[in-house]
C-alpha atoms as a PDB file:
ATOM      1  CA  UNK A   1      -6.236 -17.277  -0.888  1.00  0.00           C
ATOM      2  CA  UNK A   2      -7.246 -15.604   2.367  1.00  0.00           C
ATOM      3  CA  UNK A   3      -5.051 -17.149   4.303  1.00  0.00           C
ATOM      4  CA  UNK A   4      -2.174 -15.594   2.396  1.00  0.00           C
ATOM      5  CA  UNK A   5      -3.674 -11.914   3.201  1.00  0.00           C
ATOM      6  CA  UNK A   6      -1.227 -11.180   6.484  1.00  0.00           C
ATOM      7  CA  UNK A   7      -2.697  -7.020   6.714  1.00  0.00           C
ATOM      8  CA  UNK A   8      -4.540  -4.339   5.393  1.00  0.00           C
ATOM      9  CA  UNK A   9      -3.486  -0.678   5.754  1.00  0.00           C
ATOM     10  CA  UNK A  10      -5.748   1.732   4.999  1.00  0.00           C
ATOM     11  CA  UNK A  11      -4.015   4.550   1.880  1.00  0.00           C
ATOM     12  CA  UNK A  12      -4.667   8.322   3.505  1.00  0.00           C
ATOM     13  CA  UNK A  13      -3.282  11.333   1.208  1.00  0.00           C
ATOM     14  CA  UNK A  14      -2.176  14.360   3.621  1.00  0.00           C
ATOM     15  CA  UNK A  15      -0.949  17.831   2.614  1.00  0.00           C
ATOM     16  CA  UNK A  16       1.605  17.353   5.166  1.00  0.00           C
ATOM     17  CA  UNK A  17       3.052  14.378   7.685  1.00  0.00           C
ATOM     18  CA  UNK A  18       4.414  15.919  10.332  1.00  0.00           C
ATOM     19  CA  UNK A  19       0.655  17.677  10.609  1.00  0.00           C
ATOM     20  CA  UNK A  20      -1.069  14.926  10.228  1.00  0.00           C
ATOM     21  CA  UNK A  21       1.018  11.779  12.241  1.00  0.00           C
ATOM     22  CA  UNK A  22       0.166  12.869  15.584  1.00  0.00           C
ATOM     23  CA  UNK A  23      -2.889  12.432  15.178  1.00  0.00           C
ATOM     24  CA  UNK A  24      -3.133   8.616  13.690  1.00  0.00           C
ATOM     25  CA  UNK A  25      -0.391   7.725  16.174  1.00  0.00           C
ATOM     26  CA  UNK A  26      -3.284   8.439  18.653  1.00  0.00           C
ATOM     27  CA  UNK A  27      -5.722   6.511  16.606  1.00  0.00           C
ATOM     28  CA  UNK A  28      -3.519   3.701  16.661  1.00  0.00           C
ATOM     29  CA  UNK A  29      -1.782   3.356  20.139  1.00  0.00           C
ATOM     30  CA  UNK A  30       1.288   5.095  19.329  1.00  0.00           C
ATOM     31  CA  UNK A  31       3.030   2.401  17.018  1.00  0.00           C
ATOM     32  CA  UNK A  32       6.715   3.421  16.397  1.00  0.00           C
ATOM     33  CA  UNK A  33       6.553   5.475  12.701  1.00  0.00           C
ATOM     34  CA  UNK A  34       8.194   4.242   9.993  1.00  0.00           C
ATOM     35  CA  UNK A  35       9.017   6.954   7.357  1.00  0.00           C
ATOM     36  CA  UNK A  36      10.208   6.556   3.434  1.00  0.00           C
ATOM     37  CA  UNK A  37      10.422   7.994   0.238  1.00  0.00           C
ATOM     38  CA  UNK A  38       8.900   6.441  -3.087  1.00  0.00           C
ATOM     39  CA  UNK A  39       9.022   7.993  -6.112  1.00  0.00           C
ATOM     40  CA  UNK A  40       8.616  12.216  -5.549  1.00  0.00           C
ATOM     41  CA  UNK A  41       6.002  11.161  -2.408  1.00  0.00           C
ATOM     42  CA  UNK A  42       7.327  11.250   1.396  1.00  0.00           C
ATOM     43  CA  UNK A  43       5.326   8.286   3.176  1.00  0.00           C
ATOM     44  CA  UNK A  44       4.837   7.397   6.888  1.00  0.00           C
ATOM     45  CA  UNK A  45       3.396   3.706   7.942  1.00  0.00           C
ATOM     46  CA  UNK A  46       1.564   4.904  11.523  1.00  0.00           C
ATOM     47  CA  UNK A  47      -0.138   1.495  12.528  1.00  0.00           C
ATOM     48  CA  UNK A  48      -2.836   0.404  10.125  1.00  0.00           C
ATOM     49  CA  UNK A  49      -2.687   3.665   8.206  1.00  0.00           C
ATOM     50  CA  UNK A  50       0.085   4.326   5.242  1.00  0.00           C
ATOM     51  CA  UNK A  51      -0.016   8.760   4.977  1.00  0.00           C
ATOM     52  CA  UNK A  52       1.068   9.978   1.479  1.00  0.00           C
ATOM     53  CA  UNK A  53       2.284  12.933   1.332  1.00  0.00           C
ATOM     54  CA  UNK A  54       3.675  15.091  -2.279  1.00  0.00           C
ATOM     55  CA  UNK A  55       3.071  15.479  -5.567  1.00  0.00           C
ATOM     56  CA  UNK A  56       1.244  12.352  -6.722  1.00  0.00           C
ATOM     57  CA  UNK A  57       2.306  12.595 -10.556  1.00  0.00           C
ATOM     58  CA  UNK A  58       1.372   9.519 -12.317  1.00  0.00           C
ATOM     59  CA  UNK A  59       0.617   7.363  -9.035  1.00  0.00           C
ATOM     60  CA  UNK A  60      -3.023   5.743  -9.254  1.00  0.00           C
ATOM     61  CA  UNK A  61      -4.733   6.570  -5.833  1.00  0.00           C
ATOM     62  CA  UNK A  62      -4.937   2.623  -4.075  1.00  0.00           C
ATOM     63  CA  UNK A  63      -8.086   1.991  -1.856  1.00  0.00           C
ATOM     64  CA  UNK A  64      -5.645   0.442   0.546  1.00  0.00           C
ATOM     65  CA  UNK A  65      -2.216  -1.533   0.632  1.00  0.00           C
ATOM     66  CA  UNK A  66      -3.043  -5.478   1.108  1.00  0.00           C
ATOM     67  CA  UNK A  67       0.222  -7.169   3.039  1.00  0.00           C
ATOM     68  CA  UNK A  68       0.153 -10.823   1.454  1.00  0.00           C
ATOM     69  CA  UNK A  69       3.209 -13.648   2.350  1.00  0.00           C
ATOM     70  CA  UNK A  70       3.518 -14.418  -1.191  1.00  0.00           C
ATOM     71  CA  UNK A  71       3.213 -12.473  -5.068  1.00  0.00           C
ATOM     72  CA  UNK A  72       2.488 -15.385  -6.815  1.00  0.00           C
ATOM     73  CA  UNK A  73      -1.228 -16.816  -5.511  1.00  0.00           C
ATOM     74  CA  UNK A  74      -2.421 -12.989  -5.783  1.00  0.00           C
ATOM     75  CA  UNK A  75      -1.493 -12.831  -9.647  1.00  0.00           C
ATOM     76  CA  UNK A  76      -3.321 -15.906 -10.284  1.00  0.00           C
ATOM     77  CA  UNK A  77      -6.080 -14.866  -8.916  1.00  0.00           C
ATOM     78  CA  UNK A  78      -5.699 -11.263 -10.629  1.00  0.00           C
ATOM     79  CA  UNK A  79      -5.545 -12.909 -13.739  1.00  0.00           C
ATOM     80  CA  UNK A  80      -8.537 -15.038 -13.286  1.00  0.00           C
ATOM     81  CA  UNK A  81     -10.943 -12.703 -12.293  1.00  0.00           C
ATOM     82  CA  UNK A  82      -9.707  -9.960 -15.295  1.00  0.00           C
ATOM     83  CA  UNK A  83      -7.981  -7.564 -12.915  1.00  0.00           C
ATOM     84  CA  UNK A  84      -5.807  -4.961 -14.438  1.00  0.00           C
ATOM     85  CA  UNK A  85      -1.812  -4.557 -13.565  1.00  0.00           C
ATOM     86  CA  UNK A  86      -1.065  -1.102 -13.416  1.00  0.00           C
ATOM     87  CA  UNK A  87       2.064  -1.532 -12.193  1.00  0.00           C
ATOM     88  CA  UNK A  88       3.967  -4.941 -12.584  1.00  0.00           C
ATOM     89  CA  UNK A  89       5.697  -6.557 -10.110  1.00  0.00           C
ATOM     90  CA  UNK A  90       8.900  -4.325  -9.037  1.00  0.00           C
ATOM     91  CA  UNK A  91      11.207  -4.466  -5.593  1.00  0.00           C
ATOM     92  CA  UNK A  92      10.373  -1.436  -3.217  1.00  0.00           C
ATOM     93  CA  UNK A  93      12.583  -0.739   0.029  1.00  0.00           C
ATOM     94  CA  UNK A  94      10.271  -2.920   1.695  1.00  0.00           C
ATOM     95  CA  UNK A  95       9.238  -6.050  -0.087  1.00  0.00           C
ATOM     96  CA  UNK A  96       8.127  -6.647  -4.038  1.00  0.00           C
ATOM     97  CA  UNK A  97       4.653  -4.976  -4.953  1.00  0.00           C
ATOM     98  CA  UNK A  98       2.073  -4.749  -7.471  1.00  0.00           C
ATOM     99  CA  UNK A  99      -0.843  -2.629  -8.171  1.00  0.00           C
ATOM    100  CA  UNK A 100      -4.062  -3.675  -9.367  1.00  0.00           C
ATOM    101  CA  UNK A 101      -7.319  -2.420 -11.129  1.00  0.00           C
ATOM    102  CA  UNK A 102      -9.809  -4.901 -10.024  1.00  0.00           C
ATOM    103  CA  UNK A 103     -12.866  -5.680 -12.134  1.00  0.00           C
ATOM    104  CA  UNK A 104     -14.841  -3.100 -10.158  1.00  0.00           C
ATOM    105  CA  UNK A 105     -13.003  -0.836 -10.630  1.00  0.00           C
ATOM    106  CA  UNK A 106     -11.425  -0.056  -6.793  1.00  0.00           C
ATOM    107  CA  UNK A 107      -7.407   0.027  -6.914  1.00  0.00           C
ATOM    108  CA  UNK A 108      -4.936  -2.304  -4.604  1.00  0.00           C
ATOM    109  CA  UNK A 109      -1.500  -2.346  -4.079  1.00  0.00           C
ATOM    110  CA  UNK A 110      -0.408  -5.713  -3.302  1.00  0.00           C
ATOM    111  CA  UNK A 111       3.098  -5.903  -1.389  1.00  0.00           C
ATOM    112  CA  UNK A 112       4.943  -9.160  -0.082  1.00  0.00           C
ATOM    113  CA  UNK A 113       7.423  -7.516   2.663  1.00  0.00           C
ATOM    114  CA  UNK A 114      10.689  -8.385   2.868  1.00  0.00           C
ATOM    115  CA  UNK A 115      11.219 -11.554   5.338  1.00  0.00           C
END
């Protein structure tokens, strides 16, 4: 299963992106930014580091968003160790993700990226 993890990016809330992306461009090396909407939230990818920015609503808070190259092997694994699906499976400008309750109680989203 580990060899199907590609990434990690660390989840960081901000009151506002345009405050706050200078500062994790420095952190990481001044990666291009990649900026989109989802849902009522504005979000900026900065390196390693996903900002969220606007009113959260329903959204569960994710300890971090987990890059894999496929869904399927994830699920499986999900299933088996009595993870929760908070939300199912569903296409995203990017890729397909998931989120996930694990057992412990910390909160993943899941995405495979678009190839």
């Amino acid at each position: 299963m580990s060899g199907n993890i590609q990434a990690m990016i660390a989840n960081v809330s901000v009151d506002d992106l345009e405050e706050a992306i200078p500062l994790y461009k420095e952190l990481a090396g001044d990666p291009e930014v990649l900026r989109f909407p989802y849902k009522e939230m504005q979000l900026a990818l900065v390196g390693p580091f996903l900002l969220v920015s606007g009113p959260k609503g329903n959204h569960e808070a994710q300890n971090a968003t987990i890059l894999v190259g496929d869904l399927a092997p994830v699920l499986e694994a999900l299933d088996k160790a009595g993870a929760q699906i908070v939300d199912a499976p569903s296409e995203v400008p990017n890729g397909t993700r998931l989120v996930a309750r694990h057992p412990d109680g910390s909160v993943f989203e899941y995405l495979q990226p678009r190839a």
